[in-house]
N, C-alpha and C. Protein backbone atom coordinates (compact mmCIF):
# COMPACT_ATOMS: atom_id res chain seq x y z
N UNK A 1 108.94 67.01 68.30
CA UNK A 1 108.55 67.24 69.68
C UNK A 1 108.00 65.95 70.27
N UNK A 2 108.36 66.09 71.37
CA UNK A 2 107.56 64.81 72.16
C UNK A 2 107.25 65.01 73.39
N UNK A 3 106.24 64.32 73.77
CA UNK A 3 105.04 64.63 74.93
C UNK A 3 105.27 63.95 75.84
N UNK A 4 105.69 64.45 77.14
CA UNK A 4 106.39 63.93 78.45
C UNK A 4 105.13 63.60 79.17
N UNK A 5 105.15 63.47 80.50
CA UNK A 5 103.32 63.45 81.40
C UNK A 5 104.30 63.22 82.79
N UNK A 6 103.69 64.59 83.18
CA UNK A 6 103.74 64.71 84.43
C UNK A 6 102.63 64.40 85.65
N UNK A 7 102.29 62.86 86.11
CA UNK A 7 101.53 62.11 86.69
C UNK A 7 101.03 62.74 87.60
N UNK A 8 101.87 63.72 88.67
CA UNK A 8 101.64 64.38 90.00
C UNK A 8 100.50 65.75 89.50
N UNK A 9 101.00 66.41 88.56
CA UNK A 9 99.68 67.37 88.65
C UNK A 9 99.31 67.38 87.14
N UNK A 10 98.66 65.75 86.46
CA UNK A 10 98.02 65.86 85.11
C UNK A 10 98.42 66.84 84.47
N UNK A 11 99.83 67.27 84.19
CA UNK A 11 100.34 68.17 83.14
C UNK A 11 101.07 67.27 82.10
N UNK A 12 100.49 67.33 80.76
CA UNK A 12 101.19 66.75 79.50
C UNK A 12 102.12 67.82 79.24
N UNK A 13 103.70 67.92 78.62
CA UNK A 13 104.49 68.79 78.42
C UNK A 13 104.70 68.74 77.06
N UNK A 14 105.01 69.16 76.55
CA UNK A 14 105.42 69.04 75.16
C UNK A 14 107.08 69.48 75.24
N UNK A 15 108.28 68.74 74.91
CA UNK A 15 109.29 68.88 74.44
C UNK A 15 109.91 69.21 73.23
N UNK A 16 110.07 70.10 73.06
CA UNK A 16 111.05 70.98 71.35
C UNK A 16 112.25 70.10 71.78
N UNK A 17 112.61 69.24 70.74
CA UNK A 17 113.71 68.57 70.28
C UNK A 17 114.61 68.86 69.98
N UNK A 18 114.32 70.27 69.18
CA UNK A 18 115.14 71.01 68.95
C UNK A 18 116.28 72.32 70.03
N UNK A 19 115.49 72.49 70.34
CA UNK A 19 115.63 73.45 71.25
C UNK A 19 115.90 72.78 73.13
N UNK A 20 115.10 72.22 73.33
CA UNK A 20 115.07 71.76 74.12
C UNK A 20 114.27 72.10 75.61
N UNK A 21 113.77 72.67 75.32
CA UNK A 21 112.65 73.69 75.72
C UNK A 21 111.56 72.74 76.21
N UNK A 22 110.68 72.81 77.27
CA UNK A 22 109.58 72.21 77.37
C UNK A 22 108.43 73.66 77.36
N UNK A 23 107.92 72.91 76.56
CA UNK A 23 106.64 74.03 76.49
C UNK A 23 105.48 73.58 76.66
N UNK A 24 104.07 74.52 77.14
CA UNK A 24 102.38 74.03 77.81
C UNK A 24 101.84 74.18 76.47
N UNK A 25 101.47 73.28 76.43
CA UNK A 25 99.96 74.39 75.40
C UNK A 25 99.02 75.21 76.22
N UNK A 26 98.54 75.87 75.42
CA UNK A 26 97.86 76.92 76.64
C UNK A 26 96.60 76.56 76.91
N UNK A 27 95.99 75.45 76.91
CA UNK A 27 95.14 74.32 77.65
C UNK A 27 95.72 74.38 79.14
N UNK A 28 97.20 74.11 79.10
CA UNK A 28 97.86 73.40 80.14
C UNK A 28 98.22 74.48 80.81
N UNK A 29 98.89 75.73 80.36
CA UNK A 29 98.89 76.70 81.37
C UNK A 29 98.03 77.26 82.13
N UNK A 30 96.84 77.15 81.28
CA UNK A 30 95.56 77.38 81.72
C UNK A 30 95.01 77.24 83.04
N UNK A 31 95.51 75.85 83.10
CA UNK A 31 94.91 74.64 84.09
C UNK A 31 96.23 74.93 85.25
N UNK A 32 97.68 75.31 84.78
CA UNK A 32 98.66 75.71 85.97
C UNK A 32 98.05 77.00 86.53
N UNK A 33 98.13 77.69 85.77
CA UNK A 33 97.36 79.14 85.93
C UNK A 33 96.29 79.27 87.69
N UNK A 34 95.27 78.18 87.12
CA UNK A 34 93.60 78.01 87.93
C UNK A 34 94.22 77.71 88.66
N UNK A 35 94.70 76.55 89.49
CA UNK A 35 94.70 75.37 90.54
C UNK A 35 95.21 76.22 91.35
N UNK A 36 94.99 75.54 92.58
CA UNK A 36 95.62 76.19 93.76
C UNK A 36 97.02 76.18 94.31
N UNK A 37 97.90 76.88 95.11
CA UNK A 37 99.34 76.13 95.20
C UNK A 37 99.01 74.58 96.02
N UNK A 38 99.72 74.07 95.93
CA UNK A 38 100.43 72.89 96.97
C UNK A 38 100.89 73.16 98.39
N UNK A 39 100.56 72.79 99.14
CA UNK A 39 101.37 72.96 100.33
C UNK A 39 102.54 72.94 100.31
N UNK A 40 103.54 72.27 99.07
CA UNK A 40 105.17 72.39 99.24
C UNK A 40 105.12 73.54 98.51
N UNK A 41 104.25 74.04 97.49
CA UNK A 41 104.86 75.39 96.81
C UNK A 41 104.34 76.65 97.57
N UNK A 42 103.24 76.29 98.24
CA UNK A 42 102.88 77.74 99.58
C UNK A 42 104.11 77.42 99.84
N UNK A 43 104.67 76.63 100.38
CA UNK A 43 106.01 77.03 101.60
C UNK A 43 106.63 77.46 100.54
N UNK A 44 107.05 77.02 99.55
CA UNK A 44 108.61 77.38 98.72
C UNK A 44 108.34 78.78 98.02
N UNK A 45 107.03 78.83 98.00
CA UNK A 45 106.90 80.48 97.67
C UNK A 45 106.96 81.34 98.78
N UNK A 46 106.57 81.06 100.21
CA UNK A 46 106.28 82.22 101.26
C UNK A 46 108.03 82.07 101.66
N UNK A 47 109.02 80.90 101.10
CA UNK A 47 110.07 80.77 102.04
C UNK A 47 111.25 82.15 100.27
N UNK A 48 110.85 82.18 99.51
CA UNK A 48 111.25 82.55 98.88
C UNK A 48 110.56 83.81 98.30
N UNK A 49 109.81 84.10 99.15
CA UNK A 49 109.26 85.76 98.68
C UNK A 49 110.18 86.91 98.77
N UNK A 50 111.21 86.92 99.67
CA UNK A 50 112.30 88.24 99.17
C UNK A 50 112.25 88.51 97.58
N UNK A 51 112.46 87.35 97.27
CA UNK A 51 113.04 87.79 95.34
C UNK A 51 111.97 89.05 95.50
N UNK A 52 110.79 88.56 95.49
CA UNK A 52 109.69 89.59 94.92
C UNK A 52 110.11 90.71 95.09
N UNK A 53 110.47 91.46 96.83
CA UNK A 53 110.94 92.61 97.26
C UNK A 53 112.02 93.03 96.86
N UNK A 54 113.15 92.31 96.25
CA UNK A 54 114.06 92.32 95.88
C UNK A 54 113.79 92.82 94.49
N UNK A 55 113.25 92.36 93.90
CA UNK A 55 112.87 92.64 92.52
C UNK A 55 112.41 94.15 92.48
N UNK A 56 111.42 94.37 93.23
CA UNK A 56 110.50 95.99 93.20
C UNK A 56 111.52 97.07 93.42
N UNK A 57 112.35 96.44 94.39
CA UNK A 57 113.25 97.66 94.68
C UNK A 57 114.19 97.76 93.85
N UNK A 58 115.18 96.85 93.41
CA UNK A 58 115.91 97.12 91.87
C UNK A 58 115.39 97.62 90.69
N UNK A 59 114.35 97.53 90.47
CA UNK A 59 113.58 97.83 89.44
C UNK A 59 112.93 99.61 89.89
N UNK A 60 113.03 99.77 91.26
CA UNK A 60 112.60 101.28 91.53
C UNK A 60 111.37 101.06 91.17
N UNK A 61 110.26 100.21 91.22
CA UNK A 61 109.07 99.90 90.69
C UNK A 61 108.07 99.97 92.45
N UNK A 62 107.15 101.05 92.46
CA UNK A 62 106.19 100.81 93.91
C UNK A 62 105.56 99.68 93.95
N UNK A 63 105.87 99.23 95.03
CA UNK A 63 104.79 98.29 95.73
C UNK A 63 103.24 98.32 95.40
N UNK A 64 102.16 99.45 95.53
CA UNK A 64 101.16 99.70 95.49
C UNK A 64 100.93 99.35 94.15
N UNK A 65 101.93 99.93 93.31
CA UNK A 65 101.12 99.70 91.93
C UNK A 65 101.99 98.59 91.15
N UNK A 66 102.84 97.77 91.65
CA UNK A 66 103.30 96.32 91.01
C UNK A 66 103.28 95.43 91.62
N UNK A 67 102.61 95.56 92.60
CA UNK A 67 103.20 93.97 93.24
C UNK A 67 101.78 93.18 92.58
N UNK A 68 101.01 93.25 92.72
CA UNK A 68 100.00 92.79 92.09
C UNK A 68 100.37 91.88 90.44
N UNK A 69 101.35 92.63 89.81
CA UNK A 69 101.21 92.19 88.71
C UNK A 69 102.61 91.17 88.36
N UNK A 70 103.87 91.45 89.50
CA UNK A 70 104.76 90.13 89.54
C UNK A 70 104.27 88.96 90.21
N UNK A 71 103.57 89.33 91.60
CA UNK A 71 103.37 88.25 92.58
C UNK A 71 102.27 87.61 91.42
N UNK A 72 101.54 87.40 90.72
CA UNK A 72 101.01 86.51 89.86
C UNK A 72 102.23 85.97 89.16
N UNK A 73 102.90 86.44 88.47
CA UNK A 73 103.85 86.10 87.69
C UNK A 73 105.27 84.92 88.65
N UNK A 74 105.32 85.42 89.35
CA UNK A 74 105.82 84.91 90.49
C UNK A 74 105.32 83.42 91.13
N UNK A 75 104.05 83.51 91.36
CA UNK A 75 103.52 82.40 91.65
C UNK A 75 103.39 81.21 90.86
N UNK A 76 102.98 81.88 89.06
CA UNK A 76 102.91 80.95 88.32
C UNK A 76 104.20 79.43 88.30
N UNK A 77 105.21 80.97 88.24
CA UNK A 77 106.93 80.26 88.02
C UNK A 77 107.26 79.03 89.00
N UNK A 78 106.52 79.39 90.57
CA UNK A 78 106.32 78.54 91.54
C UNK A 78 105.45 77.19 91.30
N UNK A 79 104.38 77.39 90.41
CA UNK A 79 103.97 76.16 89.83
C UNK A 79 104.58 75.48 88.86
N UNK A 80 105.15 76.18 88.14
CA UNK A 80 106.28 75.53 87.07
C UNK A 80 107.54 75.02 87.06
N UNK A 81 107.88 75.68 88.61
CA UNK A 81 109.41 74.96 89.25
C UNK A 81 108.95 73.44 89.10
N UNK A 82 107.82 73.12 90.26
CA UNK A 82 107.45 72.17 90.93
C UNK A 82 106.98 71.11 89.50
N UNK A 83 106.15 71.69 88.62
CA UNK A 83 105.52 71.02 87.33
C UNK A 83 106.02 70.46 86.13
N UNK A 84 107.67 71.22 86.38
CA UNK A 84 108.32 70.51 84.88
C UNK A 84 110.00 70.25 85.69
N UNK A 85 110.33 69.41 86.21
CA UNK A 85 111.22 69.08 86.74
C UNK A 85 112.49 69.56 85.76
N UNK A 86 112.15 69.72 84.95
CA UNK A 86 114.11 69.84 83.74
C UNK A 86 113.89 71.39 83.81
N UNK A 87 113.13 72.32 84.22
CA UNK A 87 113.88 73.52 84.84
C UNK A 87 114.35 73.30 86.32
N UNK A 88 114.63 72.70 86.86
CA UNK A 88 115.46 72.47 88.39
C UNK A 88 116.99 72.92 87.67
N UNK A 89 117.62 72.43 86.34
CA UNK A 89 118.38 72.57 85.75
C UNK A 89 119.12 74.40 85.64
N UNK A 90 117.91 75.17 86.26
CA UNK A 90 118.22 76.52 86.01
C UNK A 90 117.89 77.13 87.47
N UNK A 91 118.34 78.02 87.91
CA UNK A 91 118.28 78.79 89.65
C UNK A 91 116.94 79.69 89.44
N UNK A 92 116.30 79.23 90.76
CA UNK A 92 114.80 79.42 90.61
C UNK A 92 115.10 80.93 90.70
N UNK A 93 115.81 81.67 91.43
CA UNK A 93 116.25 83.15 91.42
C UNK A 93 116.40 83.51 89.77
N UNK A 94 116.94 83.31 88.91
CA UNK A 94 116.78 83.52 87.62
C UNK A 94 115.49 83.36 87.08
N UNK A 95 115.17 81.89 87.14
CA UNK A 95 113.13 82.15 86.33
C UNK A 95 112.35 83.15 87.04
N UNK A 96 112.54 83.05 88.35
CA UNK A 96 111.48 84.28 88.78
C UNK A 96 111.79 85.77 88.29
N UNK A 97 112.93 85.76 88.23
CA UNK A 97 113.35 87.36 87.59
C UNK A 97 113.09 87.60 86.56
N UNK A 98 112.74 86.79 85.96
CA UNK A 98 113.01 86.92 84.30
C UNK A 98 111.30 86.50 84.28
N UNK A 99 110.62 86.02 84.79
CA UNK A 99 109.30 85.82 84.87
C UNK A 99 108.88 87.08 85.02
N UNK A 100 108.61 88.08 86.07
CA UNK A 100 108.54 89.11 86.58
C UNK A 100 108.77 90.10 85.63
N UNK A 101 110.04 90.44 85.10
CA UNK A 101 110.34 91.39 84.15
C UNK A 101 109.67 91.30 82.96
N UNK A 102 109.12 90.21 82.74
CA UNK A 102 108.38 89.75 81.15
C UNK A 102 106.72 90.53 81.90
N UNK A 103 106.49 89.96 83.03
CA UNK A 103 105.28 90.58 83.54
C UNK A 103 104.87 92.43 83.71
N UNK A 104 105.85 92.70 84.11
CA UNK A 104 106.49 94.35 83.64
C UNK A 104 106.36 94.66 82.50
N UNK A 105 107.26 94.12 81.54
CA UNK A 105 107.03 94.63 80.23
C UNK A 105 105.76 94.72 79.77
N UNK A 106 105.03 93.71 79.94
CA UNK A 106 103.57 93.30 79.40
C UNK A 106 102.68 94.41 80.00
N UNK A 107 102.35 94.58 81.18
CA UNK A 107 101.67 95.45 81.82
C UNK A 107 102.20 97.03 81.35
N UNK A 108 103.52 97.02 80.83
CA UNK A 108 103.52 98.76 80.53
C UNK A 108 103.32 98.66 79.03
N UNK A 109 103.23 97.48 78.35
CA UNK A 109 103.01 97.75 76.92
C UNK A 109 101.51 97.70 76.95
N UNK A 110 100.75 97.09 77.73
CA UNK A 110 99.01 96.97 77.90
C UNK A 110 98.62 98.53 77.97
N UNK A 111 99.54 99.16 79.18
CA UNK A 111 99.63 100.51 79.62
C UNK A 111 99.52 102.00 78.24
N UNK A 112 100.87 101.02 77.73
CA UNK A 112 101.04 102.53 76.39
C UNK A 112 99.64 102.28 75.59
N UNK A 113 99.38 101.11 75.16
CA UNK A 113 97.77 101.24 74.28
C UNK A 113 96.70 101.55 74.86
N UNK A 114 96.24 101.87 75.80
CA UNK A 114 95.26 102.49 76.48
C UNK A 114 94.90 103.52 76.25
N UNK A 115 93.98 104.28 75.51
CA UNK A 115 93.65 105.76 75.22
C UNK A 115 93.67 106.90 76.48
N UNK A 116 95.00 107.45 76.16
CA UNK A 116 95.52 108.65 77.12
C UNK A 116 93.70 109.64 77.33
N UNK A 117 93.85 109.85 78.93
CA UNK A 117 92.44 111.35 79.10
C UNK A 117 93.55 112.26 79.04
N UNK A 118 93.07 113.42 77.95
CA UNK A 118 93.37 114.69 78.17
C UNK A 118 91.99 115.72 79.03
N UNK A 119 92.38 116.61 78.96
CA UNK A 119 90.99 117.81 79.43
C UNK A 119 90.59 118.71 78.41
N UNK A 120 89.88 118.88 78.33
CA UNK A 120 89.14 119.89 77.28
C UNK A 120 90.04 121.46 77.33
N UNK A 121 90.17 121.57 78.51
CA UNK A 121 90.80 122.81 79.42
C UNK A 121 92.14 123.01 78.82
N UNK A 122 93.03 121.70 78.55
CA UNK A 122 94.19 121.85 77.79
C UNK A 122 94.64 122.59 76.83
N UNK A 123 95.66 123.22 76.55
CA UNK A 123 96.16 124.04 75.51
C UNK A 123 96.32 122.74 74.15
N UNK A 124 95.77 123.34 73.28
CA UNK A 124 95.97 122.83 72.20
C UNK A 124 97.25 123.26 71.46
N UNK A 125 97.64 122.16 70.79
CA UNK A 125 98.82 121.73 70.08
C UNK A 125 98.44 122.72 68.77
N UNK A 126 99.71 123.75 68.42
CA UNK A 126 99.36 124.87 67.35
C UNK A 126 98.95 126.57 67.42
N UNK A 127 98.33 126.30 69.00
CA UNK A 127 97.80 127.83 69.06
C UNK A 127 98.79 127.77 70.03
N UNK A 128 98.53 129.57 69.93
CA UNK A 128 99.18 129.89 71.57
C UNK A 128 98.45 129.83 72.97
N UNK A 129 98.00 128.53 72.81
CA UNK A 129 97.52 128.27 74.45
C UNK A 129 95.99 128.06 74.61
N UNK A 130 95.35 128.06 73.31
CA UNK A 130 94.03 128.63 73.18
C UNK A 130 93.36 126.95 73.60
N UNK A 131 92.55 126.61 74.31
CA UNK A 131 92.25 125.18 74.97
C UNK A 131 91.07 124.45 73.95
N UNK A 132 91.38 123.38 74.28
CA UNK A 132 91.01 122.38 73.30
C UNK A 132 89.68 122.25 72.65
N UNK A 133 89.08 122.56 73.81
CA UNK A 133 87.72 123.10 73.22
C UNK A 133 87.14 123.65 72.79
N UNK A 134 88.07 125.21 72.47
CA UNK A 134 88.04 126.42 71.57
C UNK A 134 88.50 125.68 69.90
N UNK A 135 89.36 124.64 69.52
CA UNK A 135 89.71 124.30 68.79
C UNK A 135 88.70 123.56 68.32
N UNK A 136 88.06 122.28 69.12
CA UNK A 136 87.10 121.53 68.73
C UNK A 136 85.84 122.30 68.26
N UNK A 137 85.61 123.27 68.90
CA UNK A 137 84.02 124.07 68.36
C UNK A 137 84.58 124.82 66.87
N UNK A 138 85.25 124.93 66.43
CA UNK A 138 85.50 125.33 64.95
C UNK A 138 85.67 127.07 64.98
């Protein structure tokens, strides 16, 4: 691997040789993560926000309860267009999609580990209907 430097926003990159891949350490995403946009990436993000809408609605995914969690994902990609020049090599319509959908996945796998509320009131699993709390008291 070898370590590129991107002068304009103090990002060191690390290059897989193999692969060819530029990758952050997560120092560095960190620091893409925090900062604020740029005035060229406010515009190139507000001039390219359809994807986002575009995205929710193919995906059949509500507004209310996702946009929150691509438009981060979204934005990042917008710092990373601008931050590692050898993805220009790929259509920013592709990284953002594929940014987004990784952000999806993540948020419904955060989702499934979360300890489900049942109600006490519930029919328990085994009887005929008899509620959960009749089961729990012994």
């Amino acid at each position: 691997m070898e370590r590129n430097s991107n002068s304009t926003n103090n990002i060191n990159c690390v290059a897989d040789t193999k692969t060819g891949r530029t990758v952050l350490s997560f120092e560095e995403l960190k620091v893409l993560r925090e900062r604020k946009l740029t005035q060229e990436e406010a515009d190139f993000s507000e001039e390219h926000l359809s994807i986002v809408w575009w995205f929710l609605n193919e995906k059949k995914l509500p507004a209310d309860d996702w946009f929150d969690v691509v438009i981060l994902r979204y934005l990042l990609t917008v710092k990373r267009w601008f931050t590692l020049p050898e993805l220009r090599r790929y259509s920013f319509t592709t990284l953002a999609v594929s940014a987004m959908k990784s952000a999806v996945n993540t948020e419904r796998r955060k989702q499934n580990r979360r300890p489900q509320t049942i109600s006490l009131d519930a029919p328990c699993k085994g009887t005929y209907g008899d509620p959960l709390v009749e089961c729990l008291a012994g």
